[in-house]
Protein backbone atom coordinates (compact mmCIF):
# COMPACT_ATOMS: atom_id res chain seq x y z
CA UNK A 1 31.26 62.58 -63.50
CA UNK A 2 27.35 62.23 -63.57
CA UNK A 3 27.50 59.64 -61.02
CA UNK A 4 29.90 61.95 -58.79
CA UNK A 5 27.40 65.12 -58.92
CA UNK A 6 24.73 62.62 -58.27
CA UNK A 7 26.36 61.18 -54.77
CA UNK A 8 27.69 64.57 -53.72
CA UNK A 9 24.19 66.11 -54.18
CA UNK A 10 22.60 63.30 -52.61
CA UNK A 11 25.49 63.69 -49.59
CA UNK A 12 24.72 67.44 -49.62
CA UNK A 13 21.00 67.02 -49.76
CA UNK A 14 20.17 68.36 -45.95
CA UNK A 15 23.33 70.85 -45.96
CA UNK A 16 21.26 72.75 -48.74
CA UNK A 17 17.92 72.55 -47.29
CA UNK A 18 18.75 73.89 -44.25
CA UNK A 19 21.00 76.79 -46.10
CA UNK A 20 18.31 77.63 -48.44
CA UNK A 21 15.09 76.98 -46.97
CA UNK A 22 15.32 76.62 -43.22
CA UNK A 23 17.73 79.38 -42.11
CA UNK A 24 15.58 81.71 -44.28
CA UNK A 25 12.79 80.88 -42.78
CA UNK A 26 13.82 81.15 -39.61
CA UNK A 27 15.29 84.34 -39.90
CA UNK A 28 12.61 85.45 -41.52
CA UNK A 29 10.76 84.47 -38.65
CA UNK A 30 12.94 85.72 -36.21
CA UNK A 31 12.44 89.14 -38.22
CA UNK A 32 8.83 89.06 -37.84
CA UNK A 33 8.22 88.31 -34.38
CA UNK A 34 11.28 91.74 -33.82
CA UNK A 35 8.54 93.60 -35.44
CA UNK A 36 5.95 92.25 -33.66
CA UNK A 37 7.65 92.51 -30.32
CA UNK A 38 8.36 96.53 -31.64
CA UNK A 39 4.96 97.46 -31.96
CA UNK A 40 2.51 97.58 -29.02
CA UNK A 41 -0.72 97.75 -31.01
CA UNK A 42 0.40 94.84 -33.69
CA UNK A 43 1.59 92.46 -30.20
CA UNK A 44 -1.19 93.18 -28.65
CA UNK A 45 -3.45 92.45 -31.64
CA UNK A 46 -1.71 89.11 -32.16
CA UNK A 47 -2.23 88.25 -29.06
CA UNK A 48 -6.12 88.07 -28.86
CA UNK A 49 -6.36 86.69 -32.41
CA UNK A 50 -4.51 83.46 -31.07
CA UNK A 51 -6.56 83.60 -27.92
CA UNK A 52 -9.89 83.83 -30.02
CA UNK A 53 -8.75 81.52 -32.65
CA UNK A 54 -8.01 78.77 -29.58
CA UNK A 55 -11.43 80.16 -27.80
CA UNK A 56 -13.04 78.87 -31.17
CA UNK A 57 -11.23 75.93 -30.84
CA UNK A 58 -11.92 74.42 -27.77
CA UNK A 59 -14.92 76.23 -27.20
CA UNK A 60 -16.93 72.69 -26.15
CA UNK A 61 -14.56 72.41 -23.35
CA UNK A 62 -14.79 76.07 -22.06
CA UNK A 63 -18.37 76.59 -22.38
CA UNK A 64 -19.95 76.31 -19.16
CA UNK A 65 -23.11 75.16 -20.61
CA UNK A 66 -22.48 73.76 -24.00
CA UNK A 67 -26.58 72.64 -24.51
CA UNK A 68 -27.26 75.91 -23.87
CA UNK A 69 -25.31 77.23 -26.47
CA UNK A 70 -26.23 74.89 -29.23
CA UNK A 71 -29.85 76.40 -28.21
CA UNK A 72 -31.31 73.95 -25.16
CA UNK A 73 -33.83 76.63 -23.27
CA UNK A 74 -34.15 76.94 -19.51
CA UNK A 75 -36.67 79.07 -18.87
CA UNK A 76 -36.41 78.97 -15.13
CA UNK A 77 -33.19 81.17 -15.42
CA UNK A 78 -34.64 83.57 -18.17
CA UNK A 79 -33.10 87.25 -18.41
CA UNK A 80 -30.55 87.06 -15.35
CA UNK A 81 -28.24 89.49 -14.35
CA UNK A 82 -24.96 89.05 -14.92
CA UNK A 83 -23.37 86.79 -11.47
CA UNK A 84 -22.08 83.71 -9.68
CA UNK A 85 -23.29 80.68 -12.43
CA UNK A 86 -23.91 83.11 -15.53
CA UNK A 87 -20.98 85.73 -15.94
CA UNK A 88 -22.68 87.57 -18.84
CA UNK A 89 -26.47 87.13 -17.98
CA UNK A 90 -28.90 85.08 -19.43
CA UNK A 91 -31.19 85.40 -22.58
CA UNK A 92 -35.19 85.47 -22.96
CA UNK A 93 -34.83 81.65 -23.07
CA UNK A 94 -32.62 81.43 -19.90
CA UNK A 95 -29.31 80.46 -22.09
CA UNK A 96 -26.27 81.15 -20.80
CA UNK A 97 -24.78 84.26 -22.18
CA UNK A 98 -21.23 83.49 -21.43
CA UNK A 99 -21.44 79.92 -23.56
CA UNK A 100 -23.39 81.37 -26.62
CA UNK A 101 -20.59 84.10 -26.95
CA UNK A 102 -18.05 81.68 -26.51
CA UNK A 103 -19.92 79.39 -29.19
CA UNK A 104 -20.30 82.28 -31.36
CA UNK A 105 -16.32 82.91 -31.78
CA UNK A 106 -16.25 79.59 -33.58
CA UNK A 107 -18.95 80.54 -35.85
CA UNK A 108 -17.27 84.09 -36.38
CA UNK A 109 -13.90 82.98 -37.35
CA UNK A 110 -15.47 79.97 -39.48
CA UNK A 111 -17.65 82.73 -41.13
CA UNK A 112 -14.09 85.05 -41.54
CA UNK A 113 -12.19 82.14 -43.07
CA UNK A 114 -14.90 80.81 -45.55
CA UNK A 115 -15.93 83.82 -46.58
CA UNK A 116 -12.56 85.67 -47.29
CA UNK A 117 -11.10 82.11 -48.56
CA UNK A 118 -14.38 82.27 -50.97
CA UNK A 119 -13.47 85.41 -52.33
CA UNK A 120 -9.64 84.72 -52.52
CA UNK A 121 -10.36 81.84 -54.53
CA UNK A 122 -12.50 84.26 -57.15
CA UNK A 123 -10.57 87.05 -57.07
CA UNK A 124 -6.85 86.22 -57.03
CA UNK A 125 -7.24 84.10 -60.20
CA UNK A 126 -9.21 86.48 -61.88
CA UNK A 127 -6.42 89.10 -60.94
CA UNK A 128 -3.60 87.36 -62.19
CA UNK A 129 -5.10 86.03 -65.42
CA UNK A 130 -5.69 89.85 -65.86
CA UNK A 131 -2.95 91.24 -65.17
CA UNK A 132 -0.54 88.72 -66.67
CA UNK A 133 -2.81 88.37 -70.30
CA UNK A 134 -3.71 92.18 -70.58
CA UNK A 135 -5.82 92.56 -73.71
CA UNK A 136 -9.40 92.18 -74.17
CA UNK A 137 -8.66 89.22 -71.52
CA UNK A 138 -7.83 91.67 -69.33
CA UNK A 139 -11.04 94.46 -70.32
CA UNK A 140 -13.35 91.83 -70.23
CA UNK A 141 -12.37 90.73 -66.74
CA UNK A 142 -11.74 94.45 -65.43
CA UNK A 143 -15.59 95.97 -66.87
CA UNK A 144 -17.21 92.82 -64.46
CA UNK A 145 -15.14 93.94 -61.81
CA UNK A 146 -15.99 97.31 -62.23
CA UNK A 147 -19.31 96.23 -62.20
CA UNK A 148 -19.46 94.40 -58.46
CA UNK A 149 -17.47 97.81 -57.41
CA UNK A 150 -20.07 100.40 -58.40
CA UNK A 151 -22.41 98.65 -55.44
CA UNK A 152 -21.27 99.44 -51.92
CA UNK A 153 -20.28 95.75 -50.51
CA UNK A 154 -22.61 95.69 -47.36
CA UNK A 155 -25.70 96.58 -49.95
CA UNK A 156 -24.46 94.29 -52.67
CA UNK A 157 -24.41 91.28 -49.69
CA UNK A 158 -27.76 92.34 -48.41
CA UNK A 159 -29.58 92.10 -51.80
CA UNK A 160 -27.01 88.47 -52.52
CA UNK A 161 -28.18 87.15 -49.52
CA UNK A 162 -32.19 87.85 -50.03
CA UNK A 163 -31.79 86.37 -53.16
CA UNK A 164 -30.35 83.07 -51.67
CA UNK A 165 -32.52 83.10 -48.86
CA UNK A 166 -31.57 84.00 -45.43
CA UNK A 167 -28.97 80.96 -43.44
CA UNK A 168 -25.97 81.28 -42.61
CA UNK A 169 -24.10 79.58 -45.37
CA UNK A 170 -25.55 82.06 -48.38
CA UNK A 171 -24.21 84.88 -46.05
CA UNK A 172 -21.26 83.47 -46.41
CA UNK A 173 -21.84 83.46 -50.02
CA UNK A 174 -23.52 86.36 -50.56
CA UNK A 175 -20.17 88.17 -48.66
CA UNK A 176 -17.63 86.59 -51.00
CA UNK A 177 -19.69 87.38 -53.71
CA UNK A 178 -19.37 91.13 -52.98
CA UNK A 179 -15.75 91.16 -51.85
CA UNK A 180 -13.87 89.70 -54.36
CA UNK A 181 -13.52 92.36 -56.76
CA UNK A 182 -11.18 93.78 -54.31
CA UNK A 183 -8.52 91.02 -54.69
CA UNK A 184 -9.12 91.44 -58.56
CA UNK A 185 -7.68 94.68 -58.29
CA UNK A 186 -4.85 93.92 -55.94
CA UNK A 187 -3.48 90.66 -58.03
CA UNK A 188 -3.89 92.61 -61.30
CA UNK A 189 -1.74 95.44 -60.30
CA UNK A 190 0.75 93.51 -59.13
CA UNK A 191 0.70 90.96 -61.84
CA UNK A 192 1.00 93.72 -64.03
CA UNK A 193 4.72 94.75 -61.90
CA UNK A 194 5.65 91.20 -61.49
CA UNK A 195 5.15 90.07 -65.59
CA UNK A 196 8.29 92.54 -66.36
CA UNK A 197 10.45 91.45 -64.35
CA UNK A 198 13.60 89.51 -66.19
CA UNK A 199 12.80 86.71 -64.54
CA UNK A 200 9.35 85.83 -66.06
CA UNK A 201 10.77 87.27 -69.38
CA UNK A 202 13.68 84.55 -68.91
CA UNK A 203 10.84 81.90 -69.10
CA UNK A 204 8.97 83.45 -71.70
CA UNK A 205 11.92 82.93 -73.83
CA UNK A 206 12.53 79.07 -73.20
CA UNK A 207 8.85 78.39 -73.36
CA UNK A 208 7.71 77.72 -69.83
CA UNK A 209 3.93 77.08 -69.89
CA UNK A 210 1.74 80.04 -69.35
CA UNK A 211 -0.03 78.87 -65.92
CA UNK A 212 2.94 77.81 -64.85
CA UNK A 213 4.70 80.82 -64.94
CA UNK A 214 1.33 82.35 -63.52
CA UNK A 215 1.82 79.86 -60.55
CA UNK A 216 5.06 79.44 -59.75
CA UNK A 217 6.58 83.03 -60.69
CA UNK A 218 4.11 85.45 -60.48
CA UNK A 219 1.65 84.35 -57.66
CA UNK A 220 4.52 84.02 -55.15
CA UNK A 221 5.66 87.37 -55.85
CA UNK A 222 2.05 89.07 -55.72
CA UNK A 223 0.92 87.37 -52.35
CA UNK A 224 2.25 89.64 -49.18
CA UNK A 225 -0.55 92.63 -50.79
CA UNK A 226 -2.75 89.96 -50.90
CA UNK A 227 -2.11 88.33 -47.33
CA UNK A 228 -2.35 91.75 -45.64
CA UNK A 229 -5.53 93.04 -47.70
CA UNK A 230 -7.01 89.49 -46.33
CA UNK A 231 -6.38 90.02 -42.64
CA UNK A 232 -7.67 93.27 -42.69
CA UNK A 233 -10.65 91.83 -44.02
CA UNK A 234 -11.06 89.75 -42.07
CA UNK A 235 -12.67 91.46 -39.05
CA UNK A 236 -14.75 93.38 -41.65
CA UNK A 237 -16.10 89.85 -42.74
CA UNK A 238 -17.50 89.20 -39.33
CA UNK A 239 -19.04 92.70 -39.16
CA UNK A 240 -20.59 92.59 -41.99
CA UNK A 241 -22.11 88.57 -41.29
CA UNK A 242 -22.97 90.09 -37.94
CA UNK A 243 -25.16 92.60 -39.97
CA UNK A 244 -26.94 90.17 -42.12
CA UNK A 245 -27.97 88.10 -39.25
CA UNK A 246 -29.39 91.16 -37.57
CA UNK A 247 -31.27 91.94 -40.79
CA UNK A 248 -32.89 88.22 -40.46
CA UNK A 249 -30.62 87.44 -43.76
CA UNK A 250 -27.99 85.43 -42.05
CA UNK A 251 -27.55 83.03 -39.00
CA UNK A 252 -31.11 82.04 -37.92
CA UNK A 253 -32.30 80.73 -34.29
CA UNK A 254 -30.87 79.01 -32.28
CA UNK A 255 -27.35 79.50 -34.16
CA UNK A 256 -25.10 81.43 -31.38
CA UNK A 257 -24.09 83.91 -33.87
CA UNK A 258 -23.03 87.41 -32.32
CA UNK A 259 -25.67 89.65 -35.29
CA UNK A 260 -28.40 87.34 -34.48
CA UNK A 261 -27.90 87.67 -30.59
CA UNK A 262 -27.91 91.61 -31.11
CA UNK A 263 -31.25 91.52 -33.44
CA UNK A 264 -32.81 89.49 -30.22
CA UNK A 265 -31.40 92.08 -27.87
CA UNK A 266 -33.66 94.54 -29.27
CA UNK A 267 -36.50 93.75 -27.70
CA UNK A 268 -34.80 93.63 -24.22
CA UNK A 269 -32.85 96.81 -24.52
CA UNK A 270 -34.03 98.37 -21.43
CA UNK A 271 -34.57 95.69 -19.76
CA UNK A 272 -32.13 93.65 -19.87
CA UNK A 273 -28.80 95.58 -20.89
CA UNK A 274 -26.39 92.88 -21.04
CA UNK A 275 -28.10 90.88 -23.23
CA UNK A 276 -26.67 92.65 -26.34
CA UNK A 277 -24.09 94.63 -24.45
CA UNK A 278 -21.64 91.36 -24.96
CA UNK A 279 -22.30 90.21 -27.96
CA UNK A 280 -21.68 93.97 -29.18
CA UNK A 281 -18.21 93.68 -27.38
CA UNK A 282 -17.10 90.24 -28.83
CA UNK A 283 -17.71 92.39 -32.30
CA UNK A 284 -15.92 95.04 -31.23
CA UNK A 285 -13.16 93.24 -30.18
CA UNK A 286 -12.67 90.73 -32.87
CA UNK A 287 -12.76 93.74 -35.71
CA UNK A 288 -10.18 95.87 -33.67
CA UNK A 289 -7.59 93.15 -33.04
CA UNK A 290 -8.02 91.88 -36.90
CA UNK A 291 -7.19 95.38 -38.15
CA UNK A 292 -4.28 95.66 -36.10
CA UNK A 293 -2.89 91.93 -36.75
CA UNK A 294 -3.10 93.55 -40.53
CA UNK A 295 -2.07 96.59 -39.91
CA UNK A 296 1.17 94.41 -38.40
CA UNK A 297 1.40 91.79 -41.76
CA UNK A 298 1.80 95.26 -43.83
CA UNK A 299 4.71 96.46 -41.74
CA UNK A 300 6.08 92.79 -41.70
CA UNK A 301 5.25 92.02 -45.42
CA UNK A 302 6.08 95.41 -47.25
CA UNK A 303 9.70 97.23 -46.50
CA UNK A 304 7.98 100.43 -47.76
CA UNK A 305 5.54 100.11 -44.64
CA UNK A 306 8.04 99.26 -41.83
CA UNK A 307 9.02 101.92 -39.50
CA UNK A 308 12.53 102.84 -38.71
């Protein structure tokens, strides 16, 4: 009989993949992309986020002057207008605008997905052991949180990132540093929901491992708060790297980075307006679409959130 169940599993191996893992997931996606289709805002928000993301990607090929942007000067084209050859001006060193913007999405979304992975990678853990423990585990863990939370983020960074010195890389640190109390709080509070459910009771009672149930029960089930927190935070991750380097505590010459372009700007303001007029934009920009892309995962993610 073993042998039987053995053959007829291994016959019915694909059948049950594809019924309970890749119709799911393709309704599920099928689902999503309805929402995202429904909403404007959300579509429209994807829609740059893929365009930056492959911007960022092949921005070597669609730089027009890819020396320029990794900082090669040309002083006999300093401060032009925007026009034919240089789309979005030139800079004080005669670098062309239009490639150092286009360099500087790379650096952005690298800056985004280090620094919120960073502080997922604190955070969540620290949530779930919290939540899922409780105890003094669970004070001890909660009181240090509390503590990172009683400093507003952008100062906490600011005084992280003098400490470390100023380069790109400890504003990276210095902004996970500051954020992940946030995802504490999140993967607590839903570890917290998630730990009664029968289900995690069920392997309480036969003795499943503690991490494992952690892992494979709980962190599943606490991850669309998570996602969406994370994509909202995203475009606050580049504002708030774009203000370090503008401070002189982040990127530092002749990075391509958006803040430090901006800090330069300064000196040039009436002079030369589009020198941090684009910069300013490609902020503005990547921030909106980023809240809207989360604002989309939340309706996607959470049933309470989607719209009739």
């Amino acid at each position: 009989m073993e042998g039987k169940a053995m053959e007829k599993s291994k016959t019915m191996t694909w059948r049950d993949f594809k019924r309970e893992l890749v119709e799911p997931a393709l309704n599920g996606l099928g689902y999503a992309v309805y929402l995202i289709r429904k909403n404007t805002l959300t579509r429209v928000g994807t829609i740059v986020v893929i365009l930056l993301v492959l911007v960022g990607i092949f921005a070597p090929m669609l730089a027009p002057f890819p020396d320029q942007a990794e900082g090669t000067a040309h002083p006999a084209t300093k401060l032009l207008p925007p026009g034919p050859g240089h789309w979005m001006g030139t800079d004080e060193l005669g670098r062309d605008l239009l490639s150092r913007v286009i360099y500087g999405t790379r650096i952005s979304l690298e800056i985004g997905v280090l620094a919120v992975g960073l502080s997922l990678l604190i955070g969540v853990p620290l949530g779930l052991v919290a939540g899922y423990r409780g105890g003094w585990t669970d004070e001890m863990i909660m009181r240090i949180t509390d503590v990172f939370l009683s400093f507003p983020p952008l100062l906490l960074a600011i005084a992280i990132a003098a400490f470390l010195g100023p380069s790109l890389t400890n504003a990276m640190i210095a902004i996970a540093l500051s954020w992940w109390p946030w995802y504490t709080r999140i993967a607590r509070s839903q570890a917290m929901a998630v730990r009664e459910r029968p289900f995690v009771e069920a392997a309480q009672t036969i003795g499943t491992a503690h991490s494992r149930i952690v892992m494979v029960h709980i962190l599943p089930n606490s991850l669309a708060p998570i996602i969406v927190q994370a994509s909202m935070d995203f475009g606050s991750t580049v504002l708030t790297a774009a203000s370090l380097s503008f401070l002189g505590l982040g990127a530092q010459p002749p990075t391509p980075e958006w803040g430090l372009m901006l800090s330069t700007s300064r000196n040039y303001f009436f002079t030369a307006w589009w020198y941090g007029l684009f910069p300013g934009i490609s902020i503005f920009v990547t921030v909106l679409v980023f809240n809207l892309l989360g604002d989309g995962l939340r309706e996607i993610l959470d049933p309470k959130a989607r719209r009739a």
